[in-house]
N, C-alpha and C. Protein backbone atom coordinates (compact mmCIF):
# COMPACT_ATOMS: atom_id res chain seq x y z
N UNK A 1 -4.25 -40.76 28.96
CA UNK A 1 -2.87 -40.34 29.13
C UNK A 1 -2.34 -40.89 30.45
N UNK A 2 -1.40 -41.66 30.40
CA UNK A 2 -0.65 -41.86 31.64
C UNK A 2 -0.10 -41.03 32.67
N UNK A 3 -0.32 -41.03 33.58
CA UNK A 3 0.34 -40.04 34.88
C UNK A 3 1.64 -40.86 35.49
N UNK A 4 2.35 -40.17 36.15
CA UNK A 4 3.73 -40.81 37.05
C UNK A 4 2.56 -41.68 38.03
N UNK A 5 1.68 -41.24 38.67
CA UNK A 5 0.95 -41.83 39.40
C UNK A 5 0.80 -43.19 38.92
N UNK A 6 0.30 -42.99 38.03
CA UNK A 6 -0.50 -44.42 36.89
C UNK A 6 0.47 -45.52 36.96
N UNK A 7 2.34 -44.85 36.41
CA UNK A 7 2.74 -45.81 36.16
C UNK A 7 3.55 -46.23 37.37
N UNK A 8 3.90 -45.25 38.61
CA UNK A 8 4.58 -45.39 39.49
C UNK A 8 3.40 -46.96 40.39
N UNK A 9 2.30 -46.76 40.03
CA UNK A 9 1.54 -47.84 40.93
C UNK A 9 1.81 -49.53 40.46
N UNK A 10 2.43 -49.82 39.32
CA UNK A 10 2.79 -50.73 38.76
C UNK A 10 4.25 -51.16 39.54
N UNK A 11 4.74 -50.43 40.27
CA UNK A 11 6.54 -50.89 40.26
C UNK A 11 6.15 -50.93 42.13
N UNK A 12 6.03 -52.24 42.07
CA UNK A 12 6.24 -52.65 44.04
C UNK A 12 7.30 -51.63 44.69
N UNK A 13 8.35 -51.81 44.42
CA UNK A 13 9.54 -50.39 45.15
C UNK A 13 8.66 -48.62 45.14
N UNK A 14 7.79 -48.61 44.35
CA UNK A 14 7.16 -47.13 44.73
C UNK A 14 6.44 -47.19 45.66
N UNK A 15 5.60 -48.67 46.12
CA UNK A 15 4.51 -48.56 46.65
C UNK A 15 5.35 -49.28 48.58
N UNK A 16 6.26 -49.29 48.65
CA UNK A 16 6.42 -49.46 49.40
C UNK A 16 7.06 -48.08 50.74
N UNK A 17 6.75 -48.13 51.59
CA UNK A 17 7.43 -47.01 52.75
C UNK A 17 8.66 -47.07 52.52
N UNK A 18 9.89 -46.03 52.20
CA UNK A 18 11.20 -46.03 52.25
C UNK A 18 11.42 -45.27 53.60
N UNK A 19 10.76 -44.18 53.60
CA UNK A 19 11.79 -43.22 54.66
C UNK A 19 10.66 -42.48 55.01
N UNK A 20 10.49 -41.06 55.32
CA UNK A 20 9.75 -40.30 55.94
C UNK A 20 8.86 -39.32 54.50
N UNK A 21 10.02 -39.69 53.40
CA UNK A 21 9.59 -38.78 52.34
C UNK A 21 9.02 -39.64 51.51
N UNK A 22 7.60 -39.61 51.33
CA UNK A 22 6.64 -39.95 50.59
C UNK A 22 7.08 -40.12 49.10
N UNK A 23 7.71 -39.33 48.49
CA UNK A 23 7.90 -39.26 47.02
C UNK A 23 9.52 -39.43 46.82
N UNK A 24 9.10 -40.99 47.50
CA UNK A 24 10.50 -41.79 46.32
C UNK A 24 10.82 -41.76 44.83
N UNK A 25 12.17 -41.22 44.69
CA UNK A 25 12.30 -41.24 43.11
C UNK A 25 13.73 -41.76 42.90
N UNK A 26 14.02 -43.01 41.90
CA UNK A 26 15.06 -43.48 41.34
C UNK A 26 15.79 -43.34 40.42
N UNK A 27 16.90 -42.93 40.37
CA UNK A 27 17.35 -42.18 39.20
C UNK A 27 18.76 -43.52 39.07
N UNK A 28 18.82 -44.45 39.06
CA UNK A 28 20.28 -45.27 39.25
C UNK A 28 19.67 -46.22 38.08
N UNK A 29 18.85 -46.04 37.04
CA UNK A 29 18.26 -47.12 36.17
C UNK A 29 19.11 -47.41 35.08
N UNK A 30 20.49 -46.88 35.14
CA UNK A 30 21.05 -47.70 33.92
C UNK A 30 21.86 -48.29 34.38
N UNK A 31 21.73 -48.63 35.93
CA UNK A 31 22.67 -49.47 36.37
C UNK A 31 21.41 -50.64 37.00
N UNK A 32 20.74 -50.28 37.43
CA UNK A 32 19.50 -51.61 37.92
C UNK A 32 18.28 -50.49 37.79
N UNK A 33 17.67 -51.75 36.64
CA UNK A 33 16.07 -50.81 36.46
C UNK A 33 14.92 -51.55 37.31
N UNK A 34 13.94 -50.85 38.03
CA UNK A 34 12.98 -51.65 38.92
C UNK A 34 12.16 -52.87 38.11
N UNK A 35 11.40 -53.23 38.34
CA UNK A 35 10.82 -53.97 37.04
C UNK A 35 9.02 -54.30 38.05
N UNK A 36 8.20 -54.19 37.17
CA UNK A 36 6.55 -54.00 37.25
C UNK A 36 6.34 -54.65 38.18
N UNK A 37 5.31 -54.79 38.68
CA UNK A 37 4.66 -56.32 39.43
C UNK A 37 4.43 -57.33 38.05
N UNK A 38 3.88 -57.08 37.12
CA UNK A 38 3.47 -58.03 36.11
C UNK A 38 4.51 -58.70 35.90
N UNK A 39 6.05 -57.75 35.50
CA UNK A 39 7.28 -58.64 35.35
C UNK A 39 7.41 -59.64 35.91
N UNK A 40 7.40 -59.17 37.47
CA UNK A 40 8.35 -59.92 39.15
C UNK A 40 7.16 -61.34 38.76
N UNK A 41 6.05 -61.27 38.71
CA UNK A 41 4.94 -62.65 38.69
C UNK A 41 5.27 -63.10 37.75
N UNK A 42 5.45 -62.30 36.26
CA UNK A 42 5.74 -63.77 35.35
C UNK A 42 6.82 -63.87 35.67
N UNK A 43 8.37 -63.49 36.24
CA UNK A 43 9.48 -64.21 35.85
C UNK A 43 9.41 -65.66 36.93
N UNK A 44 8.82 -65.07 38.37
CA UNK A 44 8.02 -65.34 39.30
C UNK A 44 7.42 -67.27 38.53
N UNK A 45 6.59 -66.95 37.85
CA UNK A 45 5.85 -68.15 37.30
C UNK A 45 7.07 -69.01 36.32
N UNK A 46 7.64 -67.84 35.38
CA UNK A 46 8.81 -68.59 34.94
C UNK A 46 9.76 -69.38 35.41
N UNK A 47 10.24 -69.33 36.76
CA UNK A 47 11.28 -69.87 37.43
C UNK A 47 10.53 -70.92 38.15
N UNK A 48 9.55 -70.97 38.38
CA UNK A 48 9.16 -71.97 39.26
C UNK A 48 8.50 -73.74 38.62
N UNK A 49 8.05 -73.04 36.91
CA UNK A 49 7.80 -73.70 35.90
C UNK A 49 8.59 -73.85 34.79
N UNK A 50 9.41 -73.16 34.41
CA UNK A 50 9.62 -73.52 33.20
C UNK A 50 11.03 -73.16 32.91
N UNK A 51 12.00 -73.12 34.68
CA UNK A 51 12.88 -72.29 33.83
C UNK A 51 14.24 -73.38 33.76
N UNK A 52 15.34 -73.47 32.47
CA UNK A 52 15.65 -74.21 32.37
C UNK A 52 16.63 -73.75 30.86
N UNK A 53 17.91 -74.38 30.56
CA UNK A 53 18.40 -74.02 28.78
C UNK A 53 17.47 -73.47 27.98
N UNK A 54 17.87 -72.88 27.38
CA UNK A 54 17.43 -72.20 26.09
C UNK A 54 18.54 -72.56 25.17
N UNK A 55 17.72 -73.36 23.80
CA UNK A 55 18.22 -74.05 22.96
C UNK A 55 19.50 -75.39 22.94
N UNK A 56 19.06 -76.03 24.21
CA UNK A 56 19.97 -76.62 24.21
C UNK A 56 19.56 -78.18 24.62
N UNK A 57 18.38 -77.79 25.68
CA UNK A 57 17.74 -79.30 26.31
C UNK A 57 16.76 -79.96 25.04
N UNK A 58 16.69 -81.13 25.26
CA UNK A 58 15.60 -81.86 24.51
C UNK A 58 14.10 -82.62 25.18
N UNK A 59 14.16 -81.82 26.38
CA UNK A 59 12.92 -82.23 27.39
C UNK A 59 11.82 -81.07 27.27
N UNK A 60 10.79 -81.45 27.67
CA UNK A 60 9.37 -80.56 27.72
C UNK A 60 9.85 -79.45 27.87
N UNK A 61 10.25 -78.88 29.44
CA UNK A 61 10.51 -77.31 29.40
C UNK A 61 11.43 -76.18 28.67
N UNK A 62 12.23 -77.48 28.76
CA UNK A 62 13.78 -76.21 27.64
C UNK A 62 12.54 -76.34 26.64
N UNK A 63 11.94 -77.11 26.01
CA UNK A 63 10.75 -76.88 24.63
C UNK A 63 10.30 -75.20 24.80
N UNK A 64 9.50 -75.37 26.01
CA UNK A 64 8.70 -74.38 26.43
C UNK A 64 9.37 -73.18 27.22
N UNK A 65 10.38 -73.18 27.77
CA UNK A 65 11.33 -72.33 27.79
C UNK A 65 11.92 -71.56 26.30
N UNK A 66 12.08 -72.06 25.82
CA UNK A 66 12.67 -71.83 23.96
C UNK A 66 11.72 -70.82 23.49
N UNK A 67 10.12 -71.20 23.52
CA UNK A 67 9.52 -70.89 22.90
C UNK A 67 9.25 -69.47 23.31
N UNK A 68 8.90 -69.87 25.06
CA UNK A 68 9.06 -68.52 25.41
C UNK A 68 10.09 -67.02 25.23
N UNK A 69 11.12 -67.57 25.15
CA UNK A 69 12.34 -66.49 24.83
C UNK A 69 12.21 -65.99 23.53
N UNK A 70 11.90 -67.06 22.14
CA UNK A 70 11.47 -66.65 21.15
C UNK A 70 10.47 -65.64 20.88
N UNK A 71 9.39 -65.94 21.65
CA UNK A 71 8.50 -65.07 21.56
C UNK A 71 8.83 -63.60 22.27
N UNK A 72 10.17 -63.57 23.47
CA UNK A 72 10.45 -62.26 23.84
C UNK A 72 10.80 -61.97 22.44
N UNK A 73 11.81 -62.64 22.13
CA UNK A 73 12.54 -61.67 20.77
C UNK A 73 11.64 -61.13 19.77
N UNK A 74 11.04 -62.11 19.62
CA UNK A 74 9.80 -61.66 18.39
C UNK A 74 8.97 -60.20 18.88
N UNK A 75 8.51 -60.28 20.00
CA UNK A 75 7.91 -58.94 20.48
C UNK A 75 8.93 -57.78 20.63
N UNK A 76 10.18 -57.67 20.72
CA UNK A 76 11.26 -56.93 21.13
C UNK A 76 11.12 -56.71 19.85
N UNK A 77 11.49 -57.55 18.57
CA UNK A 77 12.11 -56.73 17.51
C UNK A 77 10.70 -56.12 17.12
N UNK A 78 9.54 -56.38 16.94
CA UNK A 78 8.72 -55.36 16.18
C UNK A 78 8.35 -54.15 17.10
N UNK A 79 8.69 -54.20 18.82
CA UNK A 79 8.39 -53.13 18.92
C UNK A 79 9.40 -52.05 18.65
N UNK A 80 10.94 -52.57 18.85
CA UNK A 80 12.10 -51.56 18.09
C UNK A 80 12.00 -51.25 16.60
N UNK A 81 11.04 -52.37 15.79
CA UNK A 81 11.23 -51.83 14.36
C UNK A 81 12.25 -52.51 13.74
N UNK A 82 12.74 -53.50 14.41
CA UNK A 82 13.79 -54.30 13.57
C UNK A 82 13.27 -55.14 12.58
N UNK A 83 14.29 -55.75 11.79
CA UNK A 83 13.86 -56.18 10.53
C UNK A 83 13.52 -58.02 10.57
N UNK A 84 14.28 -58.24 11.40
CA UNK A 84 14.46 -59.51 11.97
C UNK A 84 14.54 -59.83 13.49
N UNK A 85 13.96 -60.62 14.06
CA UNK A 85 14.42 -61.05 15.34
C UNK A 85 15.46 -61.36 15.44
N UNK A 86 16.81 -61.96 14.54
CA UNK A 86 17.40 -61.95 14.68
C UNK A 86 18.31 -61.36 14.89
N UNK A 87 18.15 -60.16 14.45
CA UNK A 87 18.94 -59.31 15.24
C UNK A 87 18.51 -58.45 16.42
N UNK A 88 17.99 -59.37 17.44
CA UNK A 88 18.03 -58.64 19.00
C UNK A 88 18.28 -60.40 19.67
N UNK A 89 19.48 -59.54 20.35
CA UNK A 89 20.21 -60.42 21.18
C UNK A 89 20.26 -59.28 22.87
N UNK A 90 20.09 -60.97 23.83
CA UNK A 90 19.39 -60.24 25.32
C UNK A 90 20.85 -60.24 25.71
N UNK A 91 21.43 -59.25 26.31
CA UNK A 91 22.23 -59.48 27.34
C UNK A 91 21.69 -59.37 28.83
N UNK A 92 23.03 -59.61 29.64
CA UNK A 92 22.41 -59.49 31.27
C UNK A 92 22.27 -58.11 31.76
N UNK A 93 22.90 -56.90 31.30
CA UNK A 93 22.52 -55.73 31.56
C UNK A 93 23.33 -54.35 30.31
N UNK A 94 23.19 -53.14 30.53
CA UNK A 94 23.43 -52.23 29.84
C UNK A 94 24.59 -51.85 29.65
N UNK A 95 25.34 -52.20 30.96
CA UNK A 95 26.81 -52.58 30.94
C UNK A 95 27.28 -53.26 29.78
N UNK A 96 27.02 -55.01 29.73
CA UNK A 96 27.36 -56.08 29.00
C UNK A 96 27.38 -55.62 27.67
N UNK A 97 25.60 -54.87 27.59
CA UNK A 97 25.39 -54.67 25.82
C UNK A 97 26.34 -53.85 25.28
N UNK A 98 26.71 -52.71 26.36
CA UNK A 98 27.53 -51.76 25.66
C UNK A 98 29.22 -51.65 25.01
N UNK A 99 29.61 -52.83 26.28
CA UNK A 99 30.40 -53.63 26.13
C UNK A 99 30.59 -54.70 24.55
N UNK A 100 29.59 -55.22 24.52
CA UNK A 100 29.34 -56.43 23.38
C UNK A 100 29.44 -55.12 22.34
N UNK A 101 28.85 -54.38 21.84
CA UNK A 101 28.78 -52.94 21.16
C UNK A 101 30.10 -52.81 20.97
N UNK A 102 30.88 -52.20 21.97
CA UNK A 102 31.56 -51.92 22.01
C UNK A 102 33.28 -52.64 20.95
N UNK A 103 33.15 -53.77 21.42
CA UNK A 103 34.05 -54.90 21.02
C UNK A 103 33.34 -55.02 19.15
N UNK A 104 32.21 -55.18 18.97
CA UNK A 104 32.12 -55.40 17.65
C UNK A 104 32.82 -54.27 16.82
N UNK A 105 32.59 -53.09 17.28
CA UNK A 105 33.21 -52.03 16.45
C UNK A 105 34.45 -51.69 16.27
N UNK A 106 34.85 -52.67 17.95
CA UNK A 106 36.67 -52.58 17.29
C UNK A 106 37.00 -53.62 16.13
N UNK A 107 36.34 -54.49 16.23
CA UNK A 107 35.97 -55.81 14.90
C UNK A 107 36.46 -55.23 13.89
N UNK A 108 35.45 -54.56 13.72
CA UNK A 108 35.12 -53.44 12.03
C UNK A 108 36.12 -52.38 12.30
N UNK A 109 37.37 -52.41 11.84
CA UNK A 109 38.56 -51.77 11.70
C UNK A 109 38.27 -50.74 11.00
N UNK A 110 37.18 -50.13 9.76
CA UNK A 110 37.13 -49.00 9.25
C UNK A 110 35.83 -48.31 9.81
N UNK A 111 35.64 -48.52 10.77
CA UNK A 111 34.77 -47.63 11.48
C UNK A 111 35.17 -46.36 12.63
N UNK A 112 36.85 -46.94 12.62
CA UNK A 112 37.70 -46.06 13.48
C UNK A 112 38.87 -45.89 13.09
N UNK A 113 38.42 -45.20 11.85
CA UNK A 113 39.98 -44.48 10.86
C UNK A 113 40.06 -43.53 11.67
N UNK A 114 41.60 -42.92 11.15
CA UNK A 114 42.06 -41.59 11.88
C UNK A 114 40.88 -40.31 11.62
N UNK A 115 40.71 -39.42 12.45
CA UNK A 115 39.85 -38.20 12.30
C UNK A 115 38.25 -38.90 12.73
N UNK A 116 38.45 -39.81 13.23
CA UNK A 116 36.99 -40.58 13.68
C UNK A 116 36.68 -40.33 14.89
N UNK A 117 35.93 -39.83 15.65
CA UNK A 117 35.56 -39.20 17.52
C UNK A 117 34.46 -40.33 17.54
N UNK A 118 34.44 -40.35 18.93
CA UNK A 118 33.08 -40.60 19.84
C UNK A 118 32.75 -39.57 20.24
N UNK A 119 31.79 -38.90 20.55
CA UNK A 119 31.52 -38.10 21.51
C UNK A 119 30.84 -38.41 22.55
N UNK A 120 31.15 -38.22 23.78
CA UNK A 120 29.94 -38.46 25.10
C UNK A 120 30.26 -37.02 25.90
N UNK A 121 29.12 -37.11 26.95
CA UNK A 121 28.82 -35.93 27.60
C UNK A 121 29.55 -36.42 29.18
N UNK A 122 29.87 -34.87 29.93
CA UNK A 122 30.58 -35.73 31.38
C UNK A 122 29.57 -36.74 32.08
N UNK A 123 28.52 -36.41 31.75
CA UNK A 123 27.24 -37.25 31.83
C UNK A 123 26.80 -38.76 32.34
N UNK A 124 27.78 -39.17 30.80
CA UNK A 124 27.23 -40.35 30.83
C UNK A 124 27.62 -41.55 32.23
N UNK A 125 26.76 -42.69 31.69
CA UNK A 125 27.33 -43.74 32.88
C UNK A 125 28.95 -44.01 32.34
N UNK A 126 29.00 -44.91 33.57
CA UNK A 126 30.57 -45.56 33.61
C UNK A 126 30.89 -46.34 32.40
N UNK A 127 29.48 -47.23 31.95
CA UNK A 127 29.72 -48.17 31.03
C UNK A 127 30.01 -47.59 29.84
N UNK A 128 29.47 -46.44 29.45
CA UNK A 128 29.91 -45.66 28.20
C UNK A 128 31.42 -45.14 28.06
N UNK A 129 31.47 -45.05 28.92
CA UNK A 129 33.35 -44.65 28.95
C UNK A 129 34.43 -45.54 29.09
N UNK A 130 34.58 -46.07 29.66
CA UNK A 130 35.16 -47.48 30.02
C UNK A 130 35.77 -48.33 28.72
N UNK A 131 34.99 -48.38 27.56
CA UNK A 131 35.20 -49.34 26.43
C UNK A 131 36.03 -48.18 25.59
């Protein structure tokens, strides 16, 4: 079973001294989420090797760049359970997606007949309200 311990030792920002209080905790993650050490090294290895177009170059790395992104998607959709990779598309953050979300459903004109609500809580982030 995983502990906060377990997983807090993975994310460099826990393991570093902030202030006097030992037990840093981040709560701002749907606006910037920390990301592992494993992440920071591969994107780390990614940028220094391979990073470059996706689907667009015809040289070695966009190759191997391509392949790599493919293979994010491919792992993304079976761990959500999707039916296709094709349908998971990356945006740059939670903002954007919700946004992109957002705009498709004004698309689809009968998804917001009269007597139709959203509901959100005073809760939510900015990006949920906004669209």
């Amino acid at each position: 079973m995983f502990t906060l311990k377990f997983i807090k030792q993975h994310f460099p920002i826990f393991n570093i001294k902030q202030s006097e209080n030992k037990y840093f905790i981040y709560l701002d993650s749907a606006a910037t989420s920390h990301k592992p050490k494993i992440v920071i090294d591969s994107l780390s290895i990614f940028f220094k090797k391979y990073y470059s177009n996706i689907n667009r170059g015809l040289y070695k790395i966009s190759g191997v760049s391509n392949s790599i992104y493919e293979k994010a998607r491919s792992l993304t959709s079976t761990f959500v359970g999707s039916l296709s990779s094709k349908n998971i598309v990356f945006t740059e953050n939670s903002t954007s997606s919700l946004n992109t979300v957002q705009r498709s459903f004004m698309l689809e004109k009968k998804l917001f007949q009269k007597k139709k609500r959203i509901m959100l809580s005073v809760y939510e982030h900015h990006s949920n309200i906004i669209p």
